[in-house]
C-alpha atoms as a PDB file:
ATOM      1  CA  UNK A   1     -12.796  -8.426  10.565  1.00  0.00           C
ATOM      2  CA  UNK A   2     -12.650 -10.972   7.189  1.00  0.00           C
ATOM      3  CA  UNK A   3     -10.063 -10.379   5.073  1.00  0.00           C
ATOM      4  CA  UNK A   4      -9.303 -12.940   1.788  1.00  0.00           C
ATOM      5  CA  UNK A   5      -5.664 -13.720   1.875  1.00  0.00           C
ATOM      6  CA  UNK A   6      -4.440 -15.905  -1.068  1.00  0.00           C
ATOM      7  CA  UNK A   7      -7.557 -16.914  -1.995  1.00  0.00           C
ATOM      8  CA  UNK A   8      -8.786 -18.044   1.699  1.00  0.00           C
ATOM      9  CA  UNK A   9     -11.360 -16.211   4.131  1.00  0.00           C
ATOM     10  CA  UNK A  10      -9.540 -15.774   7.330  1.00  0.00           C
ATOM     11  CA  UNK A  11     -11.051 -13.882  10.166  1.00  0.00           C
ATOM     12  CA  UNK A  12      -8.557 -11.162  12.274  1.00  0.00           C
ATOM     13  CA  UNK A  13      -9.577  -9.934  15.751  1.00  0.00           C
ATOM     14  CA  UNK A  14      -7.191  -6.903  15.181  1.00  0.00           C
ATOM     15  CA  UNK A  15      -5.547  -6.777  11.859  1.00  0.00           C
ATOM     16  CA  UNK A  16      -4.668  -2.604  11.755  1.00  0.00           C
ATOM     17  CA  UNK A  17      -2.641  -2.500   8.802  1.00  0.00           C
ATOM     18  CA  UNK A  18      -0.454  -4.257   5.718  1.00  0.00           C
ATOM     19  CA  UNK A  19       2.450  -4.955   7.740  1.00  0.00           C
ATOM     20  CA  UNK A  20       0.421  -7.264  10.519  1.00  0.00           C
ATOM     21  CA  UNK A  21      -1.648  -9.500   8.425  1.00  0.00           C
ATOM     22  CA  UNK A  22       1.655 -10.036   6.955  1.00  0.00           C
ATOM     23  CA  UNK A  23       3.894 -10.933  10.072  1.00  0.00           C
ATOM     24  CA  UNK A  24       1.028 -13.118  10.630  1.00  0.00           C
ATOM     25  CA  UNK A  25       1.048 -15.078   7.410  1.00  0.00           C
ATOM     26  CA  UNK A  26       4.472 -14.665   5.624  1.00  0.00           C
ATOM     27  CA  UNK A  27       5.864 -17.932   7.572  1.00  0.00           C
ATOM     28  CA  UNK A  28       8.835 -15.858   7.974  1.00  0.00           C
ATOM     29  CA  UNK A  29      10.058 -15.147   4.774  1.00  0.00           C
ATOM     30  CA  UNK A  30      11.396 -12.202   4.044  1.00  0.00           C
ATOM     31  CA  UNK A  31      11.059 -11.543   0.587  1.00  0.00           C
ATOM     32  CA  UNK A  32       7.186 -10.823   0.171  1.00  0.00           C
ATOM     33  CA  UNK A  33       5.553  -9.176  -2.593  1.00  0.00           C
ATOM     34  CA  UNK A  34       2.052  -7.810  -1.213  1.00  0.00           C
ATOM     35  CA  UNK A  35      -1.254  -6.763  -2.864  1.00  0.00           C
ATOM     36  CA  UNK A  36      -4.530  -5.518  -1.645  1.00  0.00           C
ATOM     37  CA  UNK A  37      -7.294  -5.358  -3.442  1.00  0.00           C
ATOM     38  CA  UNK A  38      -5.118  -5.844  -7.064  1.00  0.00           C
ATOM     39  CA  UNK A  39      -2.494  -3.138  -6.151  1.00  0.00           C
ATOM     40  CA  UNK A  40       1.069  -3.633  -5.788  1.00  0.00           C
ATOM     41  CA  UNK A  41       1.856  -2.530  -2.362  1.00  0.00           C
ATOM     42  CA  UNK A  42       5.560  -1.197  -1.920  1.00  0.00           C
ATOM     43  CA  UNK A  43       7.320  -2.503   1.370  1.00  0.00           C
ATOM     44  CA  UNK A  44       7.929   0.795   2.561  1.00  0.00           C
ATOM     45  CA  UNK A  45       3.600   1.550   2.206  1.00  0.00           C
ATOM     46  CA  UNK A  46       3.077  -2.067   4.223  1.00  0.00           C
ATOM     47  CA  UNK A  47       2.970  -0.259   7.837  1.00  0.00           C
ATOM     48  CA  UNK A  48       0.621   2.726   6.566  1.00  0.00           C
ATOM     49  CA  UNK A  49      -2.107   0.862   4.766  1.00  0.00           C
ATOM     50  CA  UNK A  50      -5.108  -0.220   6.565  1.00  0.00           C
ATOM     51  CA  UNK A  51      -7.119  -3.039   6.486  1.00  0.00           C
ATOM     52  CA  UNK A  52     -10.775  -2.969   5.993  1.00  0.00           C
ATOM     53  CA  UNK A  53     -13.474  -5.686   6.190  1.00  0.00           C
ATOM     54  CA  UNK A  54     -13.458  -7.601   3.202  1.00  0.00           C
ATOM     55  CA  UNK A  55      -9.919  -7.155   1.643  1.00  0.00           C
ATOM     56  CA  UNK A  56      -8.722  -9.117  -0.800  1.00  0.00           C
ATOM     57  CA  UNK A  57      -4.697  -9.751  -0.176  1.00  0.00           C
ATOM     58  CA  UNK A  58      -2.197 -12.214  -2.262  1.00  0.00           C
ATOM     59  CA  UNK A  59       1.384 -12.399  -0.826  1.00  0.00           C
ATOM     60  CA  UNK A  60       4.213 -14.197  -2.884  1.00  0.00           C
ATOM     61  CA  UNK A  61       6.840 -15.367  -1.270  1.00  0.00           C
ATOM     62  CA  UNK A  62      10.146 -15.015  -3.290  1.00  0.00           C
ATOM     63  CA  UNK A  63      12.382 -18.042  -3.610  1.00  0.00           C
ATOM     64  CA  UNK A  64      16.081 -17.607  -4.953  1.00  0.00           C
ATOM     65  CA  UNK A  65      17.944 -20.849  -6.079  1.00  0.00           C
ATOM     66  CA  UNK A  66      19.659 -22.463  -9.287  1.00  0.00           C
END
């Protein structure tokens, strides 16, 4: 399956839903804002939205600091 993920064609063997492509690709951060396809998806959504072939995702990391 290809799914777009900030901007960049990556290619997932098994990629069932929101929550995996991100535990793949958040490098650990915790704060993530998610969207497929140009929709806000809500944290508690991430584990009930599926993936399909060609998805577009963008995931922003959130950074605190001063």
């Amino acid at each position: 399956m290809k799914i777009t993920i900030n901007g960049r064609l990556k290619e997932f063997s098994s990629a069932e839903n929101l929550k995996t492509v991100i535990g793949q690709f958040s490098g650990g951060h915790t704060h993530v804002i998610a969207e497929v396809n140009g929709t806000v998806v809500k944290r508690p959504s991430w584990e009930q939205t599926a993936m399909r072939e060609g998805d577009a995702i963008e995931l922003v990391n959130l950074v605190g600091g001063g």
